[in-house]
N, C-alpha and C. Protein backbone atom coordinates (compact mmCIF):
# COMPACT_ATOMS: atom_id res chain seq x y z
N UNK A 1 -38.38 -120.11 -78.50
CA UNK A 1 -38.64 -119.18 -79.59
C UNK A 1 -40.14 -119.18 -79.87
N UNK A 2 -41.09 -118.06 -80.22
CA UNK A 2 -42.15 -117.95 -80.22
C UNK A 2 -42.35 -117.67 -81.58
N UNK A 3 -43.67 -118.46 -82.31
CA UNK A 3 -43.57 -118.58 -83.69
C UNK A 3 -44.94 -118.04 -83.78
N UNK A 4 -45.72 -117.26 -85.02
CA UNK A 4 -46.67 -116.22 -85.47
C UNK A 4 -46.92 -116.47 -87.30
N UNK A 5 -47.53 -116.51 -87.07
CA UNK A 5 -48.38 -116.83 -88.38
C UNK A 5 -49.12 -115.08 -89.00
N UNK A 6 -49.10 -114.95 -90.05
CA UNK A 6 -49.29 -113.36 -90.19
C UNK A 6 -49.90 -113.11 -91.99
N UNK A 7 -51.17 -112.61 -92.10
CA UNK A 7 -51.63 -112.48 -93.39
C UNK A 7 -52.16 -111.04 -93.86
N UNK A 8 -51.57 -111.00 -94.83
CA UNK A 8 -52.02 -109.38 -95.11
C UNK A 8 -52.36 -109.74 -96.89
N UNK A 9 -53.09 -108.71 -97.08
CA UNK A 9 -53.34 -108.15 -98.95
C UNK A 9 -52.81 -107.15 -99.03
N UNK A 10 -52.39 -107.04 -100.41
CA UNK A 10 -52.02 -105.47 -100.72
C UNK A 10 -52.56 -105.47 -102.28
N UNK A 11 -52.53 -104.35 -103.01
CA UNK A 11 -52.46 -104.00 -104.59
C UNK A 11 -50.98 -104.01 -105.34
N UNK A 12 -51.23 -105.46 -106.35
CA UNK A 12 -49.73 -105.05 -107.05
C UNK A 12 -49.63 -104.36 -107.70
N UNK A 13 -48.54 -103.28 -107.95
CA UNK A 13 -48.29 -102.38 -108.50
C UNK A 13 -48.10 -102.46 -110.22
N UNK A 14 -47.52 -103.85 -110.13
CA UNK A 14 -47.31 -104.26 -112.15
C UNK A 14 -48.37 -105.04 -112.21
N UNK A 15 -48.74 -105.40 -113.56
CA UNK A 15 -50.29 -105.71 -113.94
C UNK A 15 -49.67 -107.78 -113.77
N UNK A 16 -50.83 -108.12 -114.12
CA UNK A 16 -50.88 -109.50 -114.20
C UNK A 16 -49.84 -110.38 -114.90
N UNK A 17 -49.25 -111.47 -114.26
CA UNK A 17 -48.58 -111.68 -115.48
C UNK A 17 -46.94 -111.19 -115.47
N UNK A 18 -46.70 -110.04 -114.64
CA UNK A 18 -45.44 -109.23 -114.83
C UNK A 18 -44.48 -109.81 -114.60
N UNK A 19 -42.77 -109.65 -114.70
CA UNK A 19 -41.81 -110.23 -113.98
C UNK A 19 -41.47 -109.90 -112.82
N UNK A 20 -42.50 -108.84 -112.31
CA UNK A 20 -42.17 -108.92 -110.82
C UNK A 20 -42.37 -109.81 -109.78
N UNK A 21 -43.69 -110.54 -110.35
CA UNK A 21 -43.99 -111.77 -109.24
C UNK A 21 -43.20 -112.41 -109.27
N UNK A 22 -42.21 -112.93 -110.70
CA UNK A 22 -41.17 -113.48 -110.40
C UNK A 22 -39.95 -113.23 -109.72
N UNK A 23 -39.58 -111.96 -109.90
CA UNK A 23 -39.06 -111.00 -108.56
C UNK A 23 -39.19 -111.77 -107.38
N UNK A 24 -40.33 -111.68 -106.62
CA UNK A 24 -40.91 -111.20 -105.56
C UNK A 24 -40.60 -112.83 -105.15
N UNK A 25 -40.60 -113.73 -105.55
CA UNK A 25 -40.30 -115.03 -105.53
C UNK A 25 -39.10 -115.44 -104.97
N UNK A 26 -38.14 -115.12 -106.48
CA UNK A 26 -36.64 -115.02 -106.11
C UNK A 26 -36.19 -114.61 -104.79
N UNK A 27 -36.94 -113.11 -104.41
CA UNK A 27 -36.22 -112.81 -103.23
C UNK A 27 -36.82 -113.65 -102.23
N UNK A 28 -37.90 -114.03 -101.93
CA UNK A 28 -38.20 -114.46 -101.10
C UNK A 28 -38.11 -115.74 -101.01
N UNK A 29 -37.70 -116.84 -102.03
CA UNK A 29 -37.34 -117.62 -101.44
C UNK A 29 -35.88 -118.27 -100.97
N UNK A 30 -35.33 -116.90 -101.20
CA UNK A 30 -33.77 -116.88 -100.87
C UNK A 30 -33.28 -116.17 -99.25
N UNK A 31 -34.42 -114.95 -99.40
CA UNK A 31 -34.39 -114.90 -97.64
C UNK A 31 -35.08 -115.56 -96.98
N UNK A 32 -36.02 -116.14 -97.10
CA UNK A 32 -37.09 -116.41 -95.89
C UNK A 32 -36.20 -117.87 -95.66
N UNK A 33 -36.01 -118.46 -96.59
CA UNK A 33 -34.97 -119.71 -96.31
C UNK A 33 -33.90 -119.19 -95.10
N UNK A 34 -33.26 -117.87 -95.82
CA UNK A 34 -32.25 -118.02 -94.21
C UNK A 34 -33.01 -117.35 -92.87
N UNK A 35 -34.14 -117.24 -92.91
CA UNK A 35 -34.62 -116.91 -91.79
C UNK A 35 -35.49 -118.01 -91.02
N UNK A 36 -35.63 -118.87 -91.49
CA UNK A 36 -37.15 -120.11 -91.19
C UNK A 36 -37.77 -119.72 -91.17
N UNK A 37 -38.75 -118.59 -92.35
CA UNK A 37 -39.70 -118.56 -92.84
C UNK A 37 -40.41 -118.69 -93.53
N UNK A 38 -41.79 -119.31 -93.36
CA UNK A 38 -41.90 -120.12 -94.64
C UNK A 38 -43.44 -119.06 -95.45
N UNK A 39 -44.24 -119.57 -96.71
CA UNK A 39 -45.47 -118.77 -96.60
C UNK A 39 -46.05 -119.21 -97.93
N UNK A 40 -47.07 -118.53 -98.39
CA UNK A 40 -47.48 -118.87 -99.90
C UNK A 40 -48.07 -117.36 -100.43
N UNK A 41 -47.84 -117.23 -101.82
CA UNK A 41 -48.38 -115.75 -102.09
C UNK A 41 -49.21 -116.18 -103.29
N UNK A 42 -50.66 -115.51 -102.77
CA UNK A 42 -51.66 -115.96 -103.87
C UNK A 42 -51.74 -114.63 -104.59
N UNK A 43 -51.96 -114.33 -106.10
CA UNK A 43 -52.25 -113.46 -106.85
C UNK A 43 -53.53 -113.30 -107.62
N UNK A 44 -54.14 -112.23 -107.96
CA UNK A 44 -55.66 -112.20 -108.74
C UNK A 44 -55.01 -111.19 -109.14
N UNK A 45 -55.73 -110.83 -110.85
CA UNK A 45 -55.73 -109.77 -111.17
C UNK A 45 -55.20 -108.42 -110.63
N UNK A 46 -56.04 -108.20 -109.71
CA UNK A 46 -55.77 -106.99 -109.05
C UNK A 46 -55.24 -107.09 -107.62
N UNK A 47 -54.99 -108.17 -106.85
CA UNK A 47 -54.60 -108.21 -105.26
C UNK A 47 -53.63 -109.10 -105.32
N UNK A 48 -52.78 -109.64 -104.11
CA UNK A 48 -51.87 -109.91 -103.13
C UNK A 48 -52.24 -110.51 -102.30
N UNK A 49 -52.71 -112.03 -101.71
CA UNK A 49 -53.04 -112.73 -100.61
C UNK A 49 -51.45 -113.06 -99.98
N UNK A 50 -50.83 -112.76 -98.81
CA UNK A 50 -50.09 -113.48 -98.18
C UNK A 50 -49.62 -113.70 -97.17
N UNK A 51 -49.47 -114.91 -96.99
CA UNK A 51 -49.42 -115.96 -95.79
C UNK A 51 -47.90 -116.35 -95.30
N UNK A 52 -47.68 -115.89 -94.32
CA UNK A 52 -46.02 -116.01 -93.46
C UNK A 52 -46.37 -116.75 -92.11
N UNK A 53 -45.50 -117.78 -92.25
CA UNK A 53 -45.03 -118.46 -90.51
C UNK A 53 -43.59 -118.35 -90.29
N UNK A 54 -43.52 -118.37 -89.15
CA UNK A 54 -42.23 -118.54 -88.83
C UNK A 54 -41.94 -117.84 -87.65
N UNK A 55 -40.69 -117.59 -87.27
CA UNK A 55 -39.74 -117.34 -85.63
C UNK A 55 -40.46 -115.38 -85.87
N UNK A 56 -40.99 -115.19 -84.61
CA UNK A 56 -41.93 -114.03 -84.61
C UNK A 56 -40.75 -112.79 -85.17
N UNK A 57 -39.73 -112.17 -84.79
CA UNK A 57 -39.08 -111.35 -84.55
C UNK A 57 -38.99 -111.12 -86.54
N UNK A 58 -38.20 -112.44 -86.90
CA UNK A 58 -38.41 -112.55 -88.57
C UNK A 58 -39.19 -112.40 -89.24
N UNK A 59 -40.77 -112.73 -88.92
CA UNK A 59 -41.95 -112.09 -89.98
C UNK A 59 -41.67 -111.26 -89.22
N UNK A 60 -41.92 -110.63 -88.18
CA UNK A 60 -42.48 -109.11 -88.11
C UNK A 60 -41.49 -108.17 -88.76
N UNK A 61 -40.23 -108.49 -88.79
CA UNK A 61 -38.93 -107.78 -89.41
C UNK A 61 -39.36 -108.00 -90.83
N UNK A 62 -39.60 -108.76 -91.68
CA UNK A 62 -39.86 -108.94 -92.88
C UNK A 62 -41.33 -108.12 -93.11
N UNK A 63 -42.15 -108.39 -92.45
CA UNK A 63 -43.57 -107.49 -92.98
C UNK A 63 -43.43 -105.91 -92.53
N UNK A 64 -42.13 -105.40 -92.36
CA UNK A 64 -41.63 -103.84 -91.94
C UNK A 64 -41.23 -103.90 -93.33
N UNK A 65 -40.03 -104.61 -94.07
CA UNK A 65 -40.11 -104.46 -95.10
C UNK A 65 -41.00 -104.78 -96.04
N UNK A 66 -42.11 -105.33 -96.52
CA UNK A 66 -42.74 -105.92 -97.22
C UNK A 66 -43.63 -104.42 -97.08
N UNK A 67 -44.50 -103.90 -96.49
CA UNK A 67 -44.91 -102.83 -96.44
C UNK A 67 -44.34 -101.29 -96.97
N UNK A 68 -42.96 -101.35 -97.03
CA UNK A 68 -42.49 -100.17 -98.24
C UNK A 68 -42.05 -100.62 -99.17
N UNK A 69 -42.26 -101.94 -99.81
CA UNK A 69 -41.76 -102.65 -100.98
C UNK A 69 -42.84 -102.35 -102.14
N UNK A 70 -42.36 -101.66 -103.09
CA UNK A 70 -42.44 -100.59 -103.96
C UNK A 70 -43.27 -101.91 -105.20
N UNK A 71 -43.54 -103.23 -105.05
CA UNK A 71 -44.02 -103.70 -105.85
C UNK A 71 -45.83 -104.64 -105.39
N UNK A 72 -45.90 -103.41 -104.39
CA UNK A 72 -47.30 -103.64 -104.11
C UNK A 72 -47.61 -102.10 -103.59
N UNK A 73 -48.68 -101.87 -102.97
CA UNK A 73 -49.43 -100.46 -102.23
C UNK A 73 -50.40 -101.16 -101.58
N UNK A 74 -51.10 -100.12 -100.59
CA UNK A 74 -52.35 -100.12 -99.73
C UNK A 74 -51.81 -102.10 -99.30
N UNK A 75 -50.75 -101.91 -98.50
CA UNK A 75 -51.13 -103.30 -97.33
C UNK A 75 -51.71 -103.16 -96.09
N UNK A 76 -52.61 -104.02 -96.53
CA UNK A 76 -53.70 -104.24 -94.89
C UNK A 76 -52.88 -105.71 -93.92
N UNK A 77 -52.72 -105.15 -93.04
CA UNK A 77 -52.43 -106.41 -91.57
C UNK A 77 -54.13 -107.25 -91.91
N UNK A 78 -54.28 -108.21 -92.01
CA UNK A 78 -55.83 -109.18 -91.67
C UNK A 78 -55.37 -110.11 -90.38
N UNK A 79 -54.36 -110.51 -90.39
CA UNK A 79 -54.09 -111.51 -89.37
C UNK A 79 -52.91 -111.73 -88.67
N UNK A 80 -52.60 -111.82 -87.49
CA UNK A 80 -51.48 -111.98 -86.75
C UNK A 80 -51.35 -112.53 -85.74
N UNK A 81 -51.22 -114.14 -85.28
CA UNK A 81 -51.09 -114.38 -84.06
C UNK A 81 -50.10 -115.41 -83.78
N UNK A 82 -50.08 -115.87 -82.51
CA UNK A 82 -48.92 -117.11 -82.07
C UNK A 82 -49.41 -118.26 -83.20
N UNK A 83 -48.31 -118.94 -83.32
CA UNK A 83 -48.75 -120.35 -83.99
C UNK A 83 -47.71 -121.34 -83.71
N UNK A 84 -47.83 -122.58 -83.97
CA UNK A 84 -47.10 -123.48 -83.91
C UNK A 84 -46.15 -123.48 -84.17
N UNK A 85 -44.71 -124.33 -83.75
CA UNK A 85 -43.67 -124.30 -84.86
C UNK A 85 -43.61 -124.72 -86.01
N UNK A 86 -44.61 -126.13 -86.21
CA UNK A 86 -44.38 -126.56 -87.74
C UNK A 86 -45.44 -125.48 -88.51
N UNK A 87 -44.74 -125.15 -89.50
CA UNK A 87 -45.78 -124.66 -90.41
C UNK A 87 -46.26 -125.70 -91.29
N UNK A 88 -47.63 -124.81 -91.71
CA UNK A 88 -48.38 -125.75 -92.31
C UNK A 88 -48.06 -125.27 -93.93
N UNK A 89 -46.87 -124.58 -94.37
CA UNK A 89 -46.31 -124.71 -95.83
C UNK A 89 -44.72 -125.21 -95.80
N UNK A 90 -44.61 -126.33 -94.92
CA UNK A 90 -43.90 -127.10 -95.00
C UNK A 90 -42.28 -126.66 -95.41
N UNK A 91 -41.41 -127.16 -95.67
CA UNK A 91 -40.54 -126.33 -95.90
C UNK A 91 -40.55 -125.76 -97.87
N UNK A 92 -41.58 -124.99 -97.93
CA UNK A 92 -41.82 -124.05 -98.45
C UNK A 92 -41.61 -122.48 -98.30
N UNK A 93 -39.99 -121.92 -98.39
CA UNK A 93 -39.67 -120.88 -98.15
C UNK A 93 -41.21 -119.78 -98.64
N UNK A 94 -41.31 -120.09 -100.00
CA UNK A 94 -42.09 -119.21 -100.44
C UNK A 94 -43.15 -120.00 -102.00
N UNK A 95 -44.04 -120.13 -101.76
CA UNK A 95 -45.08 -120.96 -102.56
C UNK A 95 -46.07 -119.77 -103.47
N UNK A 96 -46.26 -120.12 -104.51
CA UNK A 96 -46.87 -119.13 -105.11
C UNK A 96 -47.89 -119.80 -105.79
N UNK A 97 -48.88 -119.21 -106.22
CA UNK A 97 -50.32 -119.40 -107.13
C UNK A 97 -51.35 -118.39 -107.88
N UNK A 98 -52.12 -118.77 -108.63
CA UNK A 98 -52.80 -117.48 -108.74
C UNK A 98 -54.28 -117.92 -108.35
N UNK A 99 -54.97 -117.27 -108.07
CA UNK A 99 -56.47 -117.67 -107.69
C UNK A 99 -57.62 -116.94 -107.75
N UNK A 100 -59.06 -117.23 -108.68
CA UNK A 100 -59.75 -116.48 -108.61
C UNK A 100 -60.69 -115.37 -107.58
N UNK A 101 -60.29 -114.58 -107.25
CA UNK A 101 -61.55 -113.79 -105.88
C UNK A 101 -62.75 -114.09 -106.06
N UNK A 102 -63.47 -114.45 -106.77
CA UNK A 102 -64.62 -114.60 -106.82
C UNK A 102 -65.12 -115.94 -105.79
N UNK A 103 -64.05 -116.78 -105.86
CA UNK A 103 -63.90 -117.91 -105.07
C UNK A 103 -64.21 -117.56 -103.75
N UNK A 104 -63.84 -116.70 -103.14
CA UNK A 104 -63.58 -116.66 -101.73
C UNK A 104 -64.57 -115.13 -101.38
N UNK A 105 -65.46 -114.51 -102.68
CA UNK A 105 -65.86 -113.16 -102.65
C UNK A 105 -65.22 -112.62 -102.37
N UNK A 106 -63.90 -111.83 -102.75
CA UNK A 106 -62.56 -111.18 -102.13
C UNK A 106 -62.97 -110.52 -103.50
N UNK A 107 -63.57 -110.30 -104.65
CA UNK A 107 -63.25 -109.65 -105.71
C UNK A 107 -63.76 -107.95 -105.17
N UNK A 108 -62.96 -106.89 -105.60
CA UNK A 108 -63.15 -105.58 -105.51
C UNK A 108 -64.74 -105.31 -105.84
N UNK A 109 -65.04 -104.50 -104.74
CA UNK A 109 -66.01 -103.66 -105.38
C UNK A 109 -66.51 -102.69 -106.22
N UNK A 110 -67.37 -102.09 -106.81
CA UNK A 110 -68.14 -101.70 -107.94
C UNK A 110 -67.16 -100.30 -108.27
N UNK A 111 -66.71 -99.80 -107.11
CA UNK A 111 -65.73 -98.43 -107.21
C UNK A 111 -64.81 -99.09 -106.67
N UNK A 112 -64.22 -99.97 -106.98
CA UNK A 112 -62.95 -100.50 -106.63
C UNK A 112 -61.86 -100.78 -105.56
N UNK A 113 -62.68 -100.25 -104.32
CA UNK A 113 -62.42 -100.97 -102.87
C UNK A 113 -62.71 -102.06 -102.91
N UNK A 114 -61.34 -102.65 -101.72
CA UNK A 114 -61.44 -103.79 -101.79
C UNK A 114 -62.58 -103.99 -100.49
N UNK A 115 -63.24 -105.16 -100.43
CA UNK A 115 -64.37 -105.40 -99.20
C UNK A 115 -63.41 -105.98 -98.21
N UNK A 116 -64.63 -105.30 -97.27
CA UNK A 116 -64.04 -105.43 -95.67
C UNK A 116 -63.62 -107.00 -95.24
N UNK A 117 -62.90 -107.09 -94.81
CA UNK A 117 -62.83 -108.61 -94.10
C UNK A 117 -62.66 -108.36 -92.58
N UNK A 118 -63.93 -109.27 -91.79
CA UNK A 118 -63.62 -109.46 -90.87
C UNK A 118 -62.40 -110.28 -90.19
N UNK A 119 -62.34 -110.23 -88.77
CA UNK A 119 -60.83 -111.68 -88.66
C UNK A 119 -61.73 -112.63 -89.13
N UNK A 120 -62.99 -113.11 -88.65
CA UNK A 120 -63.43 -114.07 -89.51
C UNK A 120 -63.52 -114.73 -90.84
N UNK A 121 -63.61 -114.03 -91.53
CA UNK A 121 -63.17 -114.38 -92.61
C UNK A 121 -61.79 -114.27 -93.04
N UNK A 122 -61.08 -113.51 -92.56
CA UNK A 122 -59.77 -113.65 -93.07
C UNK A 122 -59.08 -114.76 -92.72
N UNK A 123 -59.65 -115.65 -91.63
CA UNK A 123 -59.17 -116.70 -90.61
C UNK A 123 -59.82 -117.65 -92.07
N UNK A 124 -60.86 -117.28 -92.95
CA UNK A 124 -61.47 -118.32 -94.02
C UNK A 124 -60.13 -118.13 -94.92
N UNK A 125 -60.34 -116.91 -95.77
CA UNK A 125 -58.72 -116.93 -96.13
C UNK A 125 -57.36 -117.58 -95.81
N UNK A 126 -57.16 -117.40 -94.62
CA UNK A 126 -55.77 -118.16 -94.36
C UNK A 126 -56.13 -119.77 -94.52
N UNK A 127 -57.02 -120.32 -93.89
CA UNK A 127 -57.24 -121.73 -94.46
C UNK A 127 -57.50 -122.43 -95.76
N UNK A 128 -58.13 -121.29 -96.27
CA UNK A 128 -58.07 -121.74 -98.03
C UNK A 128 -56.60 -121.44 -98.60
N UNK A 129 -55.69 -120.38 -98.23
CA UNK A 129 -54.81 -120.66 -98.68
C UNK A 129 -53.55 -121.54 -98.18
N UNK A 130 -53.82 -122.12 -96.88
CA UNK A 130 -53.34 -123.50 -96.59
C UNK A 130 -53.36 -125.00 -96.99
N UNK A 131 -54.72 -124.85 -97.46
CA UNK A 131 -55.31 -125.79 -98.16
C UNK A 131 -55.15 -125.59 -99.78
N UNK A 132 -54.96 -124.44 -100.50
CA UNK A 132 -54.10 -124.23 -101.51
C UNK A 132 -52.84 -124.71 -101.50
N UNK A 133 -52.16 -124.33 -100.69
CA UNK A 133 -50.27 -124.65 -100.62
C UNK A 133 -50.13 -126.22 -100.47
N UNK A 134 -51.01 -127.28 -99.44
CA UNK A 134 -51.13 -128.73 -99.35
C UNK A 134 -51.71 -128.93 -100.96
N UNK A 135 -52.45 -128.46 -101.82
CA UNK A 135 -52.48 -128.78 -103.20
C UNK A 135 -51.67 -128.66 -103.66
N UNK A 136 -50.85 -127.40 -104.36
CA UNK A 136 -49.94 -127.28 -104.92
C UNK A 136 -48.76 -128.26 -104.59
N UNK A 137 -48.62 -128.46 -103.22
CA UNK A 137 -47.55 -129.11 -102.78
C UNK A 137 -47.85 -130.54 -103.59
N UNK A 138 -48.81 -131.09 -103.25
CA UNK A 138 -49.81 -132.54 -103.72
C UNK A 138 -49.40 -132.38 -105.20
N UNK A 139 -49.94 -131.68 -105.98
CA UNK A 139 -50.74 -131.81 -107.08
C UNK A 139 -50.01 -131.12 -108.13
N UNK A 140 -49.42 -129.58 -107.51
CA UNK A 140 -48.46 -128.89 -108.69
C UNK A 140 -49.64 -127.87 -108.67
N UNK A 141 -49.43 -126.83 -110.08
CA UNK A 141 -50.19 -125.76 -110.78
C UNK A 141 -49.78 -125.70 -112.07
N UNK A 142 -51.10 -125.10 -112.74
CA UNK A 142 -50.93 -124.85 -114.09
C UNK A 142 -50.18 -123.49 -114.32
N UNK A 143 -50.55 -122.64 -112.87
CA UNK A 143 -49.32 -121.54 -113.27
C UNK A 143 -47.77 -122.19 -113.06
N UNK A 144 -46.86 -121.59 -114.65
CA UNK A 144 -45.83 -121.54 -114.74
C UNK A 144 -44.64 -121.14 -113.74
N UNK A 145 -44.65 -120.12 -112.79
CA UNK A 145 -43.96 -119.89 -111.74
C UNK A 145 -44.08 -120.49 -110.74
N UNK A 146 -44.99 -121.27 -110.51
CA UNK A 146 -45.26 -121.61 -109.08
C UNK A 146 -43.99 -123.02 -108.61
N UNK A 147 -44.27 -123.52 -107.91
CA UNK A 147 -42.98 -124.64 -107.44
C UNK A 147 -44.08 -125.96 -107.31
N UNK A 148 -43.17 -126.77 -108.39
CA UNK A 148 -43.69 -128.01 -108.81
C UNK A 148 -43.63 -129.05 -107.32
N UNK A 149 -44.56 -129.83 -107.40
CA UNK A 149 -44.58 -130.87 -106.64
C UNK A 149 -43.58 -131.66 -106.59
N UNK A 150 -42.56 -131.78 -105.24
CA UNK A 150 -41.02 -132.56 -104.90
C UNK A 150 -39.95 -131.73 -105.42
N UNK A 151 -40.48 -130.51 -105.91
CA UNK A 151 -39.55 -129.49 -106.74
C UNK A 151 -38.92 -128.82 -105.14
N UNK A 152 -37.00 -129.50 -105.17
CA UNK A 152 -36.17 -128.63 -104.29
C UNK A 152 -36.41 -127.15 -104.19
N UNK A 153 -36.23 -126.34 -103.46
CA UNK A 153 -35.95 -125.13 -103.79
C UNK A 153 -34.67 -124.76 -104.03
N UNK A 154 -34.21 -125.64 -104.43
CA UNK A 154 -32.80 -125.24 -104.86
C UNK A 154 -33.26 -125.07 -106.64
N UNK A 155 -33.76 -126.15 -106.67
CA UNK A 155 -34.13 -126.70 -108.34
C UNK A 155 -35.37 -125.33 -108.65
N UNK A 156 -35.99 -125.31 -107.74
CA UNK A 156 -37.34 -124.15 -108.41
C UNK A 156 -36.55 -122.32 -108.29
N UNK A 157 -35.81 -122.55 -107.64
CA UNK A 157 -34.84 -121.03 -107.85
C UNK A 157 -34.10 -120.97 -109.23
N UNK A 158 -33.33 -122.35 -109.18
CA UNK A 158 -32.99 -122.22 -111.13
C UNK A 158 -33.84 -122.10 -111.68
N UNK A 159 -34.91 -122.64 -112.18
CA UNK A 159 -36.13 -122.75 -112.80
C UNK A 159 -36.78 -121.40 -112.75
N UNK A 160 -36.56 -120.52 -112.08
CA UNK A 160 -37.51 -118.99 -112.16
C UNK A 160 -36.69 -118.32 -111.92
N UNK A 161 -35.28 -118.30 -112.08
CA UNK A 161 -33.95 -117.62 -112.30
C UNK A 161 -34.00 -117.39 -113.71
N UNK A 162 -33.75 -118.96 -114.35
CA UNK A 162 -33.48 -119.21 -116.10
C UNK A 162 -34.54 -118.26 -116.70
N UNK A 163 -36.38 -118.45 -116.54
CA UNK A 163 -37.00 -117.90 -117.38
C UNK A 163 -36.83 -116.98 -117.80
């Protein structure tokens, strides 16, 4: 089985904060579990960082849907290639965070395009948000949705079910 690693941005459609990210959670960490896929979705203000591994045929089937999913617009492909089998978000169906752009200069420009990313940098991207998900995993977040450190995903699906 041939495994692919795959990162795209998009614009969320509900503002900061909304119950859709919690949405977007739920479902995903209820399918990507039955698919062995795993990933982390970073949020800013205004964008969508996210990061999928797993059995190729399944992300690419999942980012067909994720692309007419009505709770983002304008998704850009940044990255797509073979990768290992272990992923590096562990069995983390679906990991979430929020994170400043300014961090990574990802913040929109002056008329509100987003800036170009080369693969180079987007290859910076995917490692910062690898190195995000090994924190969170480590350490936890102060955002409320995200999945606590040793937190089952059985236990973090109740937990952002209940809210």
């Amino acid at each position: 089985m041939e495994y692919i690693y795959l990162l795209y941005r998009s614009i969320p459609t509900f503002a900061d904060f909304d119950d859709s990210d919690r949405e977007i959670l739920k479902t995903a960490v209820v399918n990507n579990a039955a698919r062995g896929i795993t990933g982390y979705l970073w949020r800013t203000g205004d964008q969508f960082f996210q990061a999928l591994h797993g059995p190729m045929a399944e992300v690419d089937a999942l980012y067909q849907k994720l692309i007419i999913d009505p709770r983002h617009q304008d998704v850009e492909l940044l990255l797509r290639a073979f990768a290992p089998a272990t992923s590096p978000f562990k069995n983390w169906s679906m990991g979430y965070d929020h994170f400043i752009d300014t961090e990574l200069d990802l913040m929109p420009e002056l008329d509100g395009s987003r800036p170009a990313l080369s693969p180079e940098r987007a290859v910076k991207v995917w490692d910062a948000l690898v190195r995000a998900a090994e924190s969170a995993m480590r350490f936890g977040s102060i955002q409320p949705i995200a999945r606590a450190p040793q937190e089952s995903e059985r236990a973090y699906l109740e937990r952002i079910s209940d809210a």
